[in-house]
C-alpha atoms as a PDB file:
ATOM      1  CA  UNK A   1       0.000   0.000   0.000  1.00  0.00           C
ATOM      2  CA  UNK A   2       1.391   3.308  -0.972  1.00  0.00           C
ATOM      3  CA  UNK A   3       0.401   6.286   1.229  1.00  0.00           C
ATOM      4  CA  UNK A   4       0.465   9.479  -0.424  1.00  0.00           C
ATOM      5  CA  UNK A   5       0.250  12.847   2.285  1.00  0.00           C
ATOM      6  CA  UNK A   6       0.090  12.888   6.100  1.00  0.00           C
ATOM      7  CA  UNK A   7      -2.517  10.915   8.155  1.00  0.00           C
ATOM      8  CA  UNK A   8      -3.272  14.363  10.362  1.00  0.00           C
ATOM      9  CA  UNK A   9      -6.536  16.022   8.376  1.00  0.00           C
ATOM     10  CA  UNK A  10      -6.257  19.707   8.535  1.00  0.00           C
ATOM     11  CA  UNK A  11      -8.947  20.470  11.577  1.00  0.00           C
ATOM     12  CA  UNK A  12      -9.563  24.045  10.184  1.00  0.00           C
ATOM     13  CA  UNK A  13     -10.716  23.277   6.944  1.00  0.00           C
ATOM     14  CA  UNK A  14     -12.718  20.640   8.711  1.00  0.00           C
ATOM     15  CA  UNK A  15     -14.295  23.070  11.272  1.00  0.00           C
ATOM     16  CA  UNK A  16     -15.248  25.292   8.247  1.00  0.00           C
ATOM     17  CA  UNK A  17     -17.249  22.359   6.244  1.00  0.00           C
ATOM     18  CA  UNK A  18     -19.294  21.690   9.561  1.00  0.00           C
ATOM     19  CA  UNK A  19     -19.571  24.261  11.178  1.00  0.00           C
ATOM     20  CA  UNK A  20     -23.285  24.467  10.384  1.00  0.00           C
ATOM     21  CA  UNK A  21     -23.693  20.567  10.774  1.00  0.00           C
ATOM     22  CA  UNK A  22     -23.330  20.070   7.143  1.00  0.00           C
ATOM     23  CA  UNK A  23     -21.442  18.757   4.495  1.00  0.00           C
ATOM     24  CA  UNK A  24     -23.418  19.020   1.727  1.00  0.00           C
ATOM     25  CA  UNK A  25     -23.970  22.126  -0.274  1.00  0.00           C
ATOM     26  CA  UNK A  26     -26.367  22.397  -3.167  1.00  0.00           C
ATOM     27  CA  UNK A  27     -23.941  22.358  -5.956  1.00  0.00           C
ATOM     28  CA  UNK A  28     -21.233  19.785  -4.704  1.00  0.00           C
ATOM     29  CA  UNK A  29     -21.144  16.555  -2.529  1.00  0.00           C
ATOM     30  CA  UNK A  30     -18.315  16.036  -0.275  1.00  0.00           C
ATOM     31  CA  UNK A  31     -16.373  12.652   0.131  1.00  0.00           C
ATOM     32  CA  UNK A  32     -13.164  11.555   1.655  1.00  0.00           C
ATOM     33  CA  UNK A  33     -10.873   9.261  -0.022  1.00  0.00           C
ATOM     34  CA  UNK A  34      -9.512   7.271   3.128  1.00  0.00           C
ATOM     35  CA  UNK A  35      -5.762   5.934   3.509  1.00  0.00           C
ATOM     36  CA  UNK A  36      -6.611   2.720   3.805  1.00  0.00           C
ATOM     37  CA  UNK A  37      -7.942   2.662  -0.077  1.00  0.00           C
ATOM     38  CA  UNK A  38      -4.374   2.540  -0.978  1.00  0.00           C
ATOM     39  CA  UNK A  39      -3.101   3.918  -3.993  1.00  0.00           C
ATOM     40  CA  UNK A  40      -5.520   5.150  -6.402  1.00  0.00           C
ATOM     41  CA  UNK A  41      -6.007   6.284  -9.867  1.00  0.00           C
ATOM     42  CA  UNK A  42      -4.734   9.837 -10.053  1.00  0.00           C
ATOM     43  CA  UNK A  43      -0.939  11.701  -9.938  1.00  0.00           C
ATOM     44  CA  UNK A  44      -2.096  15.177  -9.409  1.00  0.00           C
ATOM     45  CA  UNK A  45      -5.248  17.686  -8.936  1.00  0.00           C
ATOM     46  CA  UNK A  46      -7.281  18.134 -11.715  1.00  0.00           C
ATOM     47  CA  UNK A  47     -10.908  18.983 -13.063  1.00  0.00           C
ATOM     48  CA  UNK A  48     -13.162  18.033 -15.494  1.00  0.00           C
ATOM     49  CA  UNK A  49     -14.747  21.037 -16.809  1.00  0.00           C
ATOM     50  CA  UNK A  50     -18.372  20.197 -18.476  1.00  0.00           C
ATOM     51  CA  UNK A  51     -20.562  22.184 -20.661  1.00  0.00           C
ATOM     52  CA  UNK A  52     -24.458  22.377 -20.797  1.00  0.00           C
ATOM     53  CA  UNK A  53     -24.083  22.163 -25.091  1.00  0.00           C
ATOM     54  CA  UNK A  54     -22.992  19.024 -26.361  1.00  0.00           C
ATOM     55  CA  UNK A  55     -21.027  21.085 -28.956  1.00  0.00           C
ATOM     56  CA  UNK A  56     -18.395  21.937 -26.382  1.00  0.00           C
ATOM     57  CA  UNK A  57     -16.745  19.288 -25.477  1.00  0.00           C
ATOM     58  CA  UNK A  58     -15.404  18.684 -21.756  1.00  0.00           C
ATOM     59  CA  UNK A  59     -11.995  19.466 -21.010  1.00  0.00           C
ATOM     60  CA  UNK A  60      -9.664  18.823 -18.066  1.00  0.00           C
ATOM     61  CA  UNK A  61      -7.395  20.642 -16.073  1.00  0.00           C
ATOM     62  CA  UNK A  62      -4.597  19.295 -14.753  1.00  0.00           C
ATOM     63  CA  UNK A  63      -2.448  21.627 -12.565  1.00  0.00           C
ATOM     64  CA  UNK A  64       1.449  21.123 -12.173  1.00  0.00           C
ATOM     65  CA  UNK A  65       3.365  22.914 -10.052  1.00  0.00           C
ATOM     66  CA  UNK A  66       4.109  25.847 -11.781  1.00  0.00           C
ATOM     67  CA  UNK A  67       1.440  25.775 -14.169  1.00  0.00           C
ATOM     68  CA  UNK A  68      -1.758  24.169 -15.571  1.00  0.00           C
ATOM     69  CA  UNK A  69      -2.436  22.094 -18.964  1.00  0.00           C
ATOM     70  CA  UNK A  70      -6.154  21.910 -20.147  1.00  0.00           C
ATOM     71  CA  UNK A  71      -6.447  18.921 -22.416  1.00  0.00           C
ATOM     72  CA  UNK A  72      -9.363  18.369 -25.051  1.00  0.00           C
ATOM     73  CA  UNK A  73      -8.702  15.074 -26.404  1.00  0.00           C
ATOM     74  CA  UNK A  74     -11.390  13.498 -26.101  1.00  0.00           C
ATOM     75  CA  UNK A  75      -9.476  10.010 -25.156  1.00  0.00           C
ATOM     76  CA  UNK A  76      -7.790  11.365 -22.575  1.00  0.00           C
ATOM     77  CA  UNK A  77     -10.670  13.253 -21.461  1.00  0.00           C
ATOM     78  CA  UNK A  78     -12.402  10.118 -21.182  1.00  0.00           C
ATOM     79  CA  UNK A  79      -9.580   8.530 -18.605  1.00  0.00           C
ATOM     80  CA  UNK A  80      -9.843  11.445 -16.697  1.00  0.00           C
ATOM     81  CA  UNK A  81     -13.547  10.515 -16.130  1.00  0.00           C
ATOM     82  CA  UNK A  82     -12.402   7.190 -15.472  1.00  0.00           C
ATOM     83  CA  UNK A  83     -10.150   7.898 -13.028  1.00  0.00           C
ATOM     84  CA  UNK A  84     -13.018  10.313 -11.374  1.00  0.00           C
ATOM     85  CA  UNK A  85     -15.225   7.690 -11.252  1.00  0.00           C
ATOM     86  CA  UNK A  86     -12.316   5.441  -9.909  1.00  0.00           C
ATOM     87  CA  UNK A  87     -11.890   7.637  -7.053  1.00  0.00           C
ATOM     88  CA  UNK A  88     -15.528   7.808  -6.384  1.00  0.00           C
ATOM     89  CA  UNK A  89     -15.735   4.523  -5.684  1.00  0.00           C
ATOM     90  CA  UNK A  90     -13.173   4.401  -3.488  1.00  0.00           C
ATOM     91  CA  UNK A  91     -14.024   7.622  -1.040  1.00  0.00           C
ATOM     92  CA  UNK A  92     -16.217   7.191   1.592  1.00  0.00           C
ATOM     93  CA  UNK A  93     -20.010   7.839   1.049  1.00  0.00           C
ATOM     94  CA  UNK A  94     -20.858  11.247   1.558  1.00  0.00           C
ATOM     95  CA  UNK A  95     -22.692  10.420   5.028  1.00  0.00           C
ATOM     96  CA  UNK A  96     -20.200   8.117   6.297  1.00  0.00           C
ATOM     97  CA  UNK A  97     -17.562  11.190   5.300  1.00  0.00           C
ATOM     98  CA  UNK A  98     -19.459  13.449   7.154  1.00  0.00           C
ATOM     99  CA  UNK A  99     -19.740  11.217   9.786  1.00  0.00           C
ATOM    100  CA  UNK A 100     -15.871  10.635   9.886  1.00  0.00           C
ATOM    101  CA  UNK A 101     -15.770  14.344   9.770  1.00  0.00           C
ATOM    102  CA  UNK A 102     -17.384  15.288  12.791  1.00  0.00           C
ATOM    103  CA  UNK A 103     -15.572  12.452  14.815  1.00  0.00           C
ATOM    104  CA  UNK A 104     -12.542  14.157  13.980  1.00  0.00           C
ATOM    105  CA  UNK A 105     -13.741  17.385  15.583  1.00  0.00           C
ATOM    106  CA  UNK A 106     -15.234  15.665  18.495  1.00  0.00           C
ATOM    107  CA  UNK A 107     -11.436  14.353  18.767  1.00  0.00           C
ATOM    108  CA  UNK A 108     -10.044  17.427  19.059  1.00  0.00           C
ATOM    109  CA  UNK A 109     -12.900  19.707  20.341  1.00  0.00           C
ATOM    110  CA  UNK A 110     -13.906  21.789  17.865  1.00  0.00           C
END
């Protein structure tokens, strides 16, 4: 198993998702990807950017260090979305996330 980062979640990013109780908002769903899922199908941040017309096609961002690519091939656009879904799959639910979430805080008071 390759662990990539620190165990140690930072609390006051944590504190600002719930602070209200919630994780959810209306336009995104929040899910942790646990260490224990081992290594997983991305090297790097990116995002998929969609379009409501079908005759723009979607096209990914990947960000590097000391800049960003967008990429609009459409096969690599498509392993992107694999690799999304990939990750989806292995993250927590969004309630059990939430869940793990605020059992953090109650850790450490918050």
């Amino acid at each position: 198993m390759v662990i990539i980062g620190g165990a140690e979640p930072s609390l006051d990013v944590v504190y600002v998702d719930l602070h209200d109780g919630s994780l959810f908002m209306e336009n995104a769903t929040v899910q942790i990807l646990p260490f224990d899922a081992g290594s997983y199908p991305a090297t790097g941040p990116f995002t998929i950017l969609g379009f409501p017309e079908q005759k723009d096609p979607d096209v990914v961002r990947r960000e590097g260090l000391t800049d960003s690519v967008y990429i609009e091939n459409a096969t690599d656009v498509s392993m992107y979305n694999k690799a999304f879904g990939l990750l989806r799959a292995l993250a927590l639910g969004p309630e059990r996330s939430a869940s793990l979430m605020r059992d953090i805080l109650k850790e450490h008071d918050r």
